[in-house]
Protein backbone atom coordinates (compact mmCIF):
# COMPACT_ATOMS: atom_id res chain seq x y z
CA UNK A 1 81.63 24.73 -38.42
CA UNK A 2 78.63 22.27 -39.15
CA UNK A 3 75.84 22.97 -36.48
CA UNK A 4 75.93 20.28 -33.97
CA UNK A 5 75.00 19.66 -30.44
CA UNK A 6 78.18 19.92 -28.73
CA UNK A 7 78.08 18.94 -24.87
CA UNK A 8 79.77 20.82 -22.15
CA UNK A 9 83.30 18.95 -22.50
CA UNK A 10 83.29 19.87 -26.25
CA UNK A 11 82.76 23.44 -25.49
CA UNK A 12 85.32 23.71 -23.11
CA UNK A 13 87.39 21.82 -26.44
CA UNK A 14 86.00 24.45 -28.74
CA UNK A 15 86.62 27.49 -26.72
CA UNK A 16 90.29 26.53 -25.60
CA UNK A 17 90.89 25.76 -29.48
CA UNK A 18 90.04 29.31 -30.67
CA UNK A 19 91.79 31.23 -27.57
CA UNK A 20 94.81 29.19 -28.95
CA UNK A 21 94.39 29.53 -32.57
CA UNK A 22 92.15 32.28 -33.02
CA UNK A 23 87.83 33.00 -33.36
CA UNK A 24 88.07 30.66 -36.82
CA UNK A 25 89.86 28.11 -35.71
CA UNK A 26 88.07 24.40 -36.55
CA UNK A 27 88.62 20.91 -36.07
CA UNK A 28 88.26 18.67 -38.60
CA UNK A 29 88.06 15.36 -36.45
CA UNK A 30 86.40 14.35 -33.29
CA UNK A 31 87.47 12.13 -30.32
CA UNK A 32 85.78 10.53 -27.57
CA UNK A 33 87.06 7.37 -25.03
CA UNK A 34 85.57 6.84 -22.26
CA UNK A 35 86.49 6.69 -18.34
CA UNK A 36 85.79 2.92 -17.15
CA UNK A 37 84.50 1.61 -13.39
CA UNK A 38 85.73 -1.33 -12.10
CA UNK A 39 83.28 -3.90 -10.49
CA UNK A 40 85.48 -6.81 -9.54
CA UNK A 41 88.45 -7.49 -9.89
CA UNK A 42 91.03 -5.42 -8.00
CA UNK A 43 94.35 -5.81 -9.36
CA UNK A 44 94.07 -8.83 -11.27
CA UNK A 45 94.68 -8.01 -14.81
CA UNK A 46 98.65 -7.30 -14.74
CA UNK A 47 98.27 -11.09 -12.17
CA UNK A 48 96.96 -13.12 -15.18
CA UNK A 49 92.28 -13.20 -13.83
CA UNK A 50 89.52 -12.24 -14.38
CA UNK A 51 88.36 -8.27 -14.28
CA UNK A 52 84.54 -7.19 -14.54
CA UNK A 53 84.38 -3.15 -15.49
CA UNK A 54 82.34 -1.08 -17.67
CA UNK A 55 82.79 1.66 -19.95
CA UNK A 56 80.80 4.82 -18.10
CA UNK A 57 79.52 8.20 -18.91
CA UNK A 58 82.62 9.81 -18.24
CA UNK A 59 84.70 10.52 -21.07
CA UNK A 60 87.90 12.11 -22.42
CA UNK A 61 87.38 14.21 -25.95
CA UNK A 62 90.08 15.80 -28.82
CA UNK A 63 89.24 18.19 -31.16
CA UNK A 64 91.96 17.72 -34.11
CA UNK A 65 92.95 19.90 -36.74
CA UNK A 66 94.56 17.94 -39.87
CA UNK A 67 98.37 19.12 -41.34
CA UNK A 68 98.74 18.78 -45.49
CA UNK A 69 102.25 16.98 -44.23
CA UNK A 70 104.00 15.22 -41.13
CA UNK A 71 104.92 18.38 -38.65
CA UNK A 72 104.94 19.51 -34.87
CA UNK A 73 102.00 19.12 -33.28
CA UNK A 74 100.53 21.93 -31.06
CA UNK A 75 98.36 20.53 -27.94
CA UNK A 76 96.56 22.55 -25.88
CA UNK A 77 94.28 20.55 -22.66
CA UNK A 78 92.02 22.57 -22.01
CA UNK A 79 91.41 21.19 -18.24
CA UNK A 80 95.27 22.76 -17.43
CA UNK A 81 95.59 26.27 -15.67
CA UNK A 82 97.00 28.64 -18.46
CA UNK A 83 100.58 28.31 -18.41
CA UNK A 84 100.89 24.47 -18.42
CA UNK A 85 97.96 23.81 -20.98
CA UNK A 86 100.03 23.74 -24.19
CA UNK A 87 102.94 21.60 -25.45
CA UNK A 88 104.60 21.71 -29.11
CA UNK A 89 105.81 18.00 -29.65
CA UNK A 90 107.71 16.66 -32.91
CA UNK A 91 107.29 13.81 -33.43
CA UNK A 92 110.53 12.97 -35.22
CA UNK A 93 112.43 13.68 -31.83
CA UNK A 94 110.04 10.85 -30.00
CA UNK A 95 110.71 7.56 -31.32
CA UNK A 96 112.48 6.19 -28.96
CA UNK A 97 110.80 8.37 -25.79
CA UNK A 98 110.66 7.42 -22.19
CA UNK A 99 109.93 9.64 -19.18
CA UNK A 100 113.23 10.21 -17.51
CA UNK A 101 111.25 11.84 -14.45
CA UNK A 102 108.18 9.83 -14.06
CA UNK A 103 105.68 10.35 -12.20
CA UNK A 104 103.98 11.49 -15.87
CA UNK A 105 102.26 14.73 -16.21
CA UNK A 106 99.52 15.31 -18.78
CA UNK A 107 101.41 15.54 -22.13
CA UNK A 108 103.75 12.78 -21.50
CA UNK A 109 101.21 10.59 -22.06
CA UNK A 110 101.24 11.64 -26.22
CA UNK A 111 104.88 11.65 -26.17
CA UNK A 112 104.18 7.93 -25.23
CA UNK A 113 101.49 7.55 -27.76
CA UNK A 114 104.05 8.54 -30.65
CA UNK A 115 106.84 6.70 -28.98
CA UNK A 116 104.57 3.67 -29.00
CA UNK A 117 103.34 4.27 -32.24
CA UNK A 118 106.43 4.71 -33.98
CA UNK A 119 107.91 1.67 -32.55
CA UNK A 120 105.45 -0.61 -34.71
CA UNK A 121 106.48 -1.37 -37.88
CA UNK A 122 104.13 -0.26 -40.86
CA UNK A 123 102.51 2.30 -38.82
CA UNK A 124 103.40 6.40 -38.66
CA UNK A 125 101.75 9.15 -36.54
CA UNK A 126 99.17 10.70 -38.78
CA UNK A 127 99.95 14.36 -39.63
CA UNK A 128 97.87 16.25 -37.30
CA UNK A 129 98.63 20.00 -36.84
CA UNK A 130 96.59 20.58 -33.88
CA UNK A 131 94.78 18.92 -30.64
CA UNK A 132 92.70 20.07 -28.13
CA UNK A 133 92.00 17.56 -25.05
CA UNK A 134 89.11 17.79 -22.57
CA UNK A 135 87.22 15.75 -20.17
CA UNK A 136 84.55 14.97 -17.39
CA UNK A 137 87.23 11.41 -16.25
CA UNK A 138 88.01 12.88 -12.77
CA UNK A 139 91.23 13.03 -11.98
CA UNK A 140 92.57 10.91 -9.16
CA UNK A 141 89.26 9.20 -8.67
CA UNK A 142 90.63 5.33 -10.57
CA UNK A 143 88.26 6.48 -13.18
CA UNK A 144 91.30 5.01 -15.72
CA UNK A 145 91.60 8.89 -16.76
CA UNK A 146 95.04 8.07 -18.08
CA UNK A 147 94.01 5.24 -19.99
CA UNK A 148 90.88 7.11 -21.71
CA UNK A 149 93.69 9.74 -22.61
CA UNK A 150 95.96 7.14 -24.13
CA UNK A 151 93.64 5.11 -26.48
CA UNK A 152 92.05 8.75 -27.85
CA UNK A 153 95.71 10.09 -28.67
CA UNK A 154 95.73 6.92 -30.26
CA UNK A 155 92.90 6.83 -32.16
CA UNK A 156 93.52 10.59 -32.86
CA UNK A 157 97.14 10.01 -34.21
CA UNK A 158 98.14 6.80 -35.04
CA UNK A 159 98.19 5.67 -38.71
CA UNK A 160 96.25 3.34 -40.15
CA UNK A 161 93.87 3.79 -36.96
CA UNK A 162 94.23 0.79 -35.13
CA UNK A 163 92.33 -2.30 -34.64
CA UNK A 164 90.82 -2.53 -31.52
CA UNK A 165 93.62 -5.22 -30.10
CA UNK A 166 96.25 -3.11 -31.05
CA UNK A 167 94.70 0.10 -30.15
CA UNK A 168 94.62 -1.36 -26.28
CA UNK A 169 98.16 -2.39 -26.69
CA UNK A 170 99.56 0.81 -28.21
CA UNK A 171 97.99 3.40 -25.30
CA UNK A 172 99.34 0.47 -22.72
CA UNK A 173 102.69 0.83 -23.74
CA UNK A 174 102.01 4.80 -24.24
CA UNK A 175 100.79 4.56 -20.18
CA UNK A 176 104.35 2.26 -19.48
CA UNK A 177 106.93 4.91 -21.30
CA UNK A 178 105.35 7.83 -19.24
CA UNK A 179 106.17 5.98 -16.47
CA UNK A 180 102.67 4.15 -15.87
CA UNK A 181 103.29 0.31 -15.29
CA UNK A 182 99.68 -0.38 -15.87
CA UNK A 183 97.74 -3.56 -17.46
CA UNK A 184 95.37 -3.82 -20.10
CA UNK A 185 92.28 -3.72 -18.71
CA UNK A 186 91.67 -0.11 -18.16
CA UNK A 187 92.21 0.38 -21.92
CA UNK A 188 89.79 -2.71 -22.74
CA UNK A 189 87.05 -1.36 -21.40
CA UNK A 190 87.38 2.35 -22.80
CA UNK A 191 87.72 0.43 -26.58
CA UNK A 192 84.67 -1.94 -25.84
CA UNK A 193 82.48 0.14 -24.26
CA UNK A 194 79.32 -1.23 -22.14
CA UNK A 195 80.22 -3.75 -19.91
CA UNK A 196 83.13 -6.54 -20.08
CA UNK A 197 84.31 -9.61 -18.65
CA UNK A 198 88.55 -9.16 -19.24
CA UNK A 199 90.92 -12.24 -19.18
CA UNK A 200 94.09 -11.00 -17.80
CA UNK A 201 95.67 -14.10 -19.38
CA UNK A 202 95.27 -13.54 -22.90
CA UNK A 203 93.77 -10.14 -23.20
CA UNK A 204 90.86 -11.37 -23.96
CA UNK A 205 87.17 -9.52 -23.86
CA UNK A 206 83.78 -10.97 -23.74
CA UNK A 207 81.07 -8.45 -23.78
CA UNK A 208 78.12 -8.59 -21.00
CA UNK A 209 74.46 -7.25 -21.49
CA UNK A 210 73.45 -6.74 -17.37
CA UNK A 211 69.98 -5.68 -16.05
CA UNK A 212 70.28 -3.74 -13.40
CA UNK A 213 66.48 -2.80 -13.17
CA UNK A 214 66.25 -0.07 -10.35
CA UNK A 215 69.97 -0.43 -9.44
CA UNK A 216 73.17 2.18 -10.41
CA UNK A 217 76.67 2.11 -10.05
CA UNK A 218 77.52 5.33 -7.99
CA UNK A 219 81.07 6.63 -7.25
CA UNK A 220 81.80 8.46 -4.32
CA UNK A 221 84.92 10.77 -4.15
CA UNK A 222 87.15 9.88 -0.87
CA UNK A 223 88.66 13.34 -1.41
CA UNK A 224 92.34 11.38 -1.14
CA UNK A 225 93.67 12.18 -4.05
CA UNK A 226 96.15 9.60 -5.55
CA UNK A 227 97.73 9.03 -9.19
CA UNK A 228 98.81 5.49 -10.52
CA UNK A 229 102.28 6.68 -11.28
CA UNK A 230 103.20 7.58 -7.92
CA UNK A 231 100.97 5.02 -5.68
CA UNK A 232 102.21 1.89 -4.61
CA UNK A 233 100.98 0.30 -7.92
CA UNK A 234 104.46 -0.25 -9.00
CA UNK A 235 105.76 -2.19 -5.51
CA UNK A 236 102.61 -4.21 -5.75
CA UNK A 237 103.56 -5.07 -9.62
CA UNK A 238 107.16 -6.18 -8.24
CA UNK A 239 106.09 -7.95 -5.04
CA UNK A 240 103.51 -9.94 -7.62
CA UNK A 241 106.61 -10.89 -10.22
CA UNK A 242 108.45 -11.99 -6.67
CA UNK A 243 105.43 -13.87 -5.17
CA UNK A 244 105.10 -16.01 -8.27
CA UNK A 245 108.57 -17.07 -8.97
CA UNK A 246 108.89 -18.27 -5.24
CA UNK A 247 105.46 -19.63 -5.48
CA UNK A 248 106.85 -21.93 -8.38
CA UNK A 249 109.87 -22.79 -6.29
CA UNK A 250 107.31 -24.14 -3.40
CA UNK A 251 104.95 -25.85 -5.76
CA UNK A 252 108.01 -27.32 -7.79
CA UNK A 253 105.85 -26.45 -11.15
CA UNK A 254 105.49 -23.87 -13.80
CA UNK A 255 102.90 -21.47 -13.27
CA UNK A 256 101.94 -18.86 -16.09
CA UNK A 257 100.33 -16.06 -13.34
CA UNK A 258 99.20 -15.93 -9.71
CA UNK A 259 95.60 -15.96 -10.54
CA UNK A 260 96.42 -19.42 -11.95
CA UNK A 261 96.65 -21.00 -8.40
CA UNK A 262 93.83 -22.68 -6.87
CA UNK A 263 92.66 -22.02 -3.43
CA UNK A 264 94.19 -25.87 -2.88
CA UNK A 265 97.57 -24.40 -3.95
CA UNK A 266 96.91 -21.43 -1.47
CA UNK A 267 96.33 -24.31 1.19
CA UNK A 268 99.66 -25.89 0.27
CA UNK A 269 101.65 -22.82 0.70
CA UNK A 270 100.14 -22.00 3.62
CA UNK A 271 101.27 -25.59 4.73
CA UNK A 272 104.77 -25.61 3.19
CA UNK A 273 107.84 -26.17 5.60
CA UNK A 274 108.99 -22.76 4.26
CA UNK A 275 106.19 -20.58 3.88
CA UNK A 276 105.86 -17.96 1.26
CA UNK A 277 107.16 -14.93 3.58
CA UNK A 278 104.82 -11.57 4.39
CA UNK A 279 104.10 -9.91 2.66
CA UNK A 280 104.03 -11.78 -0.19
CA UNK A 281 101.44 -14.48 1.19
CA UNK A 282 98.73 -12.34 1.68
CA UNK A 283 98.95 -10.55 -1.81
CA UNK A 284 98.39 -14.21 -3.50
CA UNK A 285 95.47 -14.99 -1.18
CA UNK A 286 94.23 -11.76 -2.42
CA UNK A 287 94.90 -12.74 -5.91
CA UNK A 288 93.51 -16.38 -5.01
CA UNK A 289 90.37 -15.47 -3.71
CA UNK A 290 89.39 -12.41 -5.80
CA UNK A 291 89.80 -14.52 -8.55
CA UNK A 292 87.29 -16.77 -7.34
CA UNK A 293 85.38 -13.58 -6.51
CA UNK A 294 85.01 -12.29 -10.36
CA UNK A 295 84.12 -16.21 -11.11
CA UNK A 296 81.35 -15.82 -8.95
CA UNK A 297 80.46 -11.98 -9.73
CA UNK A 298 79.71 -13.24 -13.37
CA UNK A 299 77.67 -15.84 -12.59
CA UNK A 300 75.68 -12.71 -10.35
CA UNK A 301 75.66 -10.58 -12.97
CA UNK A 302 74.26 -12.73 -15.73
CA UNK A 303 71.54 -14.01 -13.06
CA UNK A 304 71.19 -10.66 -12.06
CA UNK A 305 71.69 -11.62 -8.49
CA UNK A 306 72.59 -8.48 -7.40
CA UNK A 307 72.10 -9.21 -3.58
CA UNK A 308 75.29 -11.49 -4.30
CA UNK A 309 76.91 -9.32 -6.33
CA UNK A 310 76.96 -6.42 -3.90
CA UNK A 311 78.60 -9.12 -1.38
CA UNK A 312 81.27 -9.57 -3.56
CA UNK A 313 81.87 -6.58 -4.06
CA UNK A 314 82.11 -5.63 -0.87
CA UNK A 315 84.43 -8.63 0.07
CA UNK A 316 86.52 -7.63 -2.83
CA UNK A 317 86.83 -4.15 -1.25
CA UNK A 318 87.99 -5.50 2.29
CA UNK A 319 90.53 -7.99 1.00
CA UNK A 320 92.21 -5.37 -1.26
CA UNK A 321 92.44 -3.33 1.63
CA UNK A 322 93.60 -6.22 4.34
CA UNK A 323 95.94 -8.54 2.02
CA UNK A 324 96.58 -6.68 -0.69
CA UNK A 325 97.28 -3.34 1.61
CA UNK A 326 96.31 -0.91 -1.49
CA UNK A 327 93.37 1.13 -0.06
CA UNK A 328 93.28 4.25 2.74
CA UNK A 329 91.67 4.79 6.04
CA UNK A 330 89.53 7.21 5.14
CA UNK A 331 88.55 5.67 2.00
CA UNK A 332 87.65 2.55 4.48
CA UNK A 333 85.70 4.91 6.54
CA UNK A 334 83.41 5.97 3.47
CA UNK A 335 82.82 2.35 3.00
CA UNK A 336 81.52 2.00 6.01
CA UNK A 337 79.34 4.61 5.94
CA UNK A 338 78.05 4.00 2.66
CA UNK A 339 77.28 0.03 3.51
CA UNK A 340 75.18 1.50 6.34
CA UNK A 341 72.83 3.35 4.09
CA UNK A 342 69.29 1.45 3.40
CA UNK A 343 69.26 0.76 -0.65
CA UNK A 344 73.05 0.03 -0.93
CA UNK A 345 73.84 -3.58 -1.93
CA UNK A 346 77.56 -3.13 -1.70
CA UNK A 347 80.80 -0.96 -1.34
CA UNK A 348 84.50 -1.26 -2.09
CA UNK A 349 87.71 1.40 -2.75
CA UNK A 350 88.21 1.09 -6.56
CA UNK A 351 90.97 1.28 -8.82
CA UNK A 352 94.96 1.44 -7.93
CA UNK A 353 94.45 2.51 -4.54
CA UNK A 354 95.56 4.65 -1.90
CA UNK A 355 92.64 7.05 -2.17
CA UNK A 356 90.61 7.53 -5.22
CA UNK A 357 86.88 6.73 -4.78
CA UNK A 358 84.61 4.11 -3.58
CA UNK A 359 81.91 2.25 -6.22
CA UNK A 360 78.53 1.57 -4.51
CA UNK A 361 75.84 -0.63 -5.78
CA UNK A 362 72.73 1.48 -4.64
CA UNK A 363 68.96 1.32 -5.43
CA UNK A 364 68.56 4.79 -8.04
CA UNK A 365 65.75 6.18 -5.82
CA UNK A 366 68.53 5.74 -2.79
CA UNK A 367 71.17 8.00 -4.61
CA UNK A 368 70.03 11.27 -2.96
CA UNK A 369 69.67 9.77 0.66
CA UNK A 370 73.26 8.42 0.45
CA UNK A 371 74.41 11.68 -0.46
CA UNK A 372 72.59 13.45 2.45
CA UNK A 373 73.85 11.04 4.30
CA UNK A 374 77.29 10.98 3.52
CA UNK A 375 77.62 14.63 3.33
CA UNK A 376 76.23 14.95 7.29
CA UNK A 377 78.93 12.14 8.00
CA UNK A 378 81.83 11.53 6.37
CA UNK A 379 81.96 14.59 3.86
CA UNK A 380 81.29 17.08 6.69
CA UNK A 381 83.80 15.40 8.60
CA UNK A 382 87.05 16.15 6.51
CA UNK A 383 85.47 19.53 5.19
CA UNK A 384 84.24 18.32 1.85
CA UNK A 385 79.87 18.46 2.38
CA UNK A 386 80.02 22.46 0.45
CA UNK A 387 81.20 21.01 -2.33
CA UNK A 388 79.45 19.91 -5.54
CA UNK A 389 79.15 16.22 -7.63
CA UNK A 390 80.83 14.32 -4.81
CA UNK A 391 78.67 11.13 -5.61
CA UNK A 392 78.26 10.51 -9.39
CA UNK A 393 75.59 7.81 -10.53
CA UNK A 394 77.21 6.28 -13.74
CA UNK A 395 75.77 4.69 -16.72
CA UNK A 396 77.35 2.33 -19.01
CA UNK A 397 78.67 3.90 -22.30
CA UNK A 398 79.75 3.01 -25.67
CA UNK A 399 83.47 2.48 -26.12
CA UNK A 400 86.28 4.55 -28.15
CA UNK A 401 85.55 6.38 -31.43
CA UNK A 402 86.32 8.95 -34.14
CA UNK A 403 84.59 11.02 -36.30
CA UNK A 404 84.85 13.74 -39.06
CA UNK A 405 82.73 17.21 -38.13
């Protein structure tokens, strides 16, 4: 092995690798896609707006071994207890895969990165003999830790690599035959890295250059764990598809999404002699006026107005949790507290909901008084203040790659 400077995540890679395969054992090829934040935007993407999230510090990482020809693939995450860490796929078996038992576990998502892969034409999973997955994406935090996993199995596997459009769409549809019904957004901003302004619409990305000066993005763990697959992600998808074909029906017009209505349409259904019926009204106003929220949060972010943005954010936060009904009580509570420290500019649950973590625009020299304070409030409260890296500050980081070692 070349001498390198391998971080902790790569060791953990590098020693699972040779307990697997033995003291010689080296990769050939190197992975890394990174976890992503989400600043506004909650639940937009799969509804047709406007998402703001960045690429952070966080990242997922596979250490691949190349086969001479096409052959079963041996992966081993090193993150698994021993026992459940290693799976021997073939990929000839997989082409037409979905998860008949979702909610998915760790190596259903690369059965549904070969599945996904195979089903484009002109494109073949590359022979790979070996993998070894690691990470520092928290689980369960809506840190997008499925999503990082997806578009590095597909950088790591598919042949030709993929173009950045299609490598988004292949670990989507990886994410939706594990049993995932996710959007695209996640998987944007682990390809693009930095920070990103996503169209739900058309999938489109525009790349944004923020100053945040003495300011940080910190994320707070709720201790609630939750997992996209088996949250109410999936009803909300469904009561969205619902909302928009009776909001059509009302408005007597074609509409492509619900982020597509104006707060003027809102008005009108809110008017109409037969209302849109509950829940279903209150998930469009949340889709209505977050919309309007990102439009806004851009504007703030550009300007760096970040007085504004942290009110957006934090109005973001309490209609996801009142109209849209996705976040958690105690996820709330940690809101609260966090709003109350001096230094934060805003606070909101993050991600699919129903626990996770909380994203709080704070003042960098504030970071270690919100912990203190959080950990004599809420962390102490539900048993959590012993415990270590419950608030991590994130920076922005640079999106998917691969390289030879």
């Amino acid at each position: 092995m070349t001498e390198r400077a391998w971080n902790a995540v790569e060791q953990r890679a590098m020693v699972a690798g040779r307990a697997a395969f033995g003291d010689r054992w080296r990769p050939g090829r190197r992975v890394v896609a990174p976890g992503r934040i989400e600043l506004l935007g909650n639940h937009l993407d799969y509804n047709g707006g406007p998402v703001l999230a960045a690429a952070i510090d966080r990242h997922v990482v596979l250490l691949i071994t190349e086969a001479a020809t096409a052959s079963e693939i041996a992966i081993v995450a090193a993150d698994l207890p021993t026992g459940a860490a290693t799976a021997i796929l073939d990929p000839g078996t997989l082409a037409d895969w979905r998860n008949p038992a979702p909610p998915p576990r760790t190596f259903d998502y690369a059965r549904g990165v070969i599945a996904a892969t195979l089903a484009r034409p002109n494109r073949s999973v590359r022979a790979v003999r070996q993998i070894i997955i690691a990470g520092d994406v928290p689980i369960g935090f809506g840190l997008s830790s499925s999503a990082a996993l997806c578009v590095s199995l597909t950088l790591g596997m598919a042949d030709p690599t993929p173009a950045a459009s299609d490598l988004v769409l292949i670990a989507q549809e990886a994410e939706h035959r594990a049993g995932t019904p996710c959007g695209t957004m996640d998987q944007s901003a682990s390809v693009a890295g930095g920070v990103i302004a996503f169209e739900g619409a058309t999938n489109g990305v525009r790349q944004l250059a923020p100053d945040l000066g003495d300011l940080v993005f910190a994320v707070a763990d709720s201790g609630v764990e939750r997992s996209l697959g088996a949250s109410s992600y999936p009803i909300r998808v469904e009561e969205s598809t619902r909302a928009l074909a009776l909001a059509q029906h009302r408005l007597t017009r074609e509409i492509p999404h619900l982020a597509a209505l104006s707060p003027a349409d809102l008005t009108t259904l809110t008017e109409h002699a037969d209302p849109l019926p509950d829940p279903l009204f209150q998930r469009v106003r949340h889709i209505v006026t977050e919309t309007a929220r990102v439009q806004a949060g851009i504007s703030a972010l550009v300007s760096a107005d970040w007085p504004r943005f942290g009110e957006l954010m934090t109005a973001s936060g309490r209609s996801s949790a009142a109209d849209y009904a996705i976040s958690h009580p105690r996820v709330e509570a940690l809101v609260g507290e966090a709003l109350g420290v001096s230094g934060v500019l805003g606070a909101r649950m993050m991600g699919g909901g129903e626990g996770g973590s909380v994203v709080i625009l704070v003042r960098r020299d504030r970071v270690d008084a919100l912990d203190a304070t959080l950990r004599d409030g809420y962390f102490r409260r539900y048993g959590m203040a012993d415990r270590a890296d419950l608030i991590h500050p994130c920076a922005f980081a640079a999106g998917a790659h691969v390289e030879s070692i």
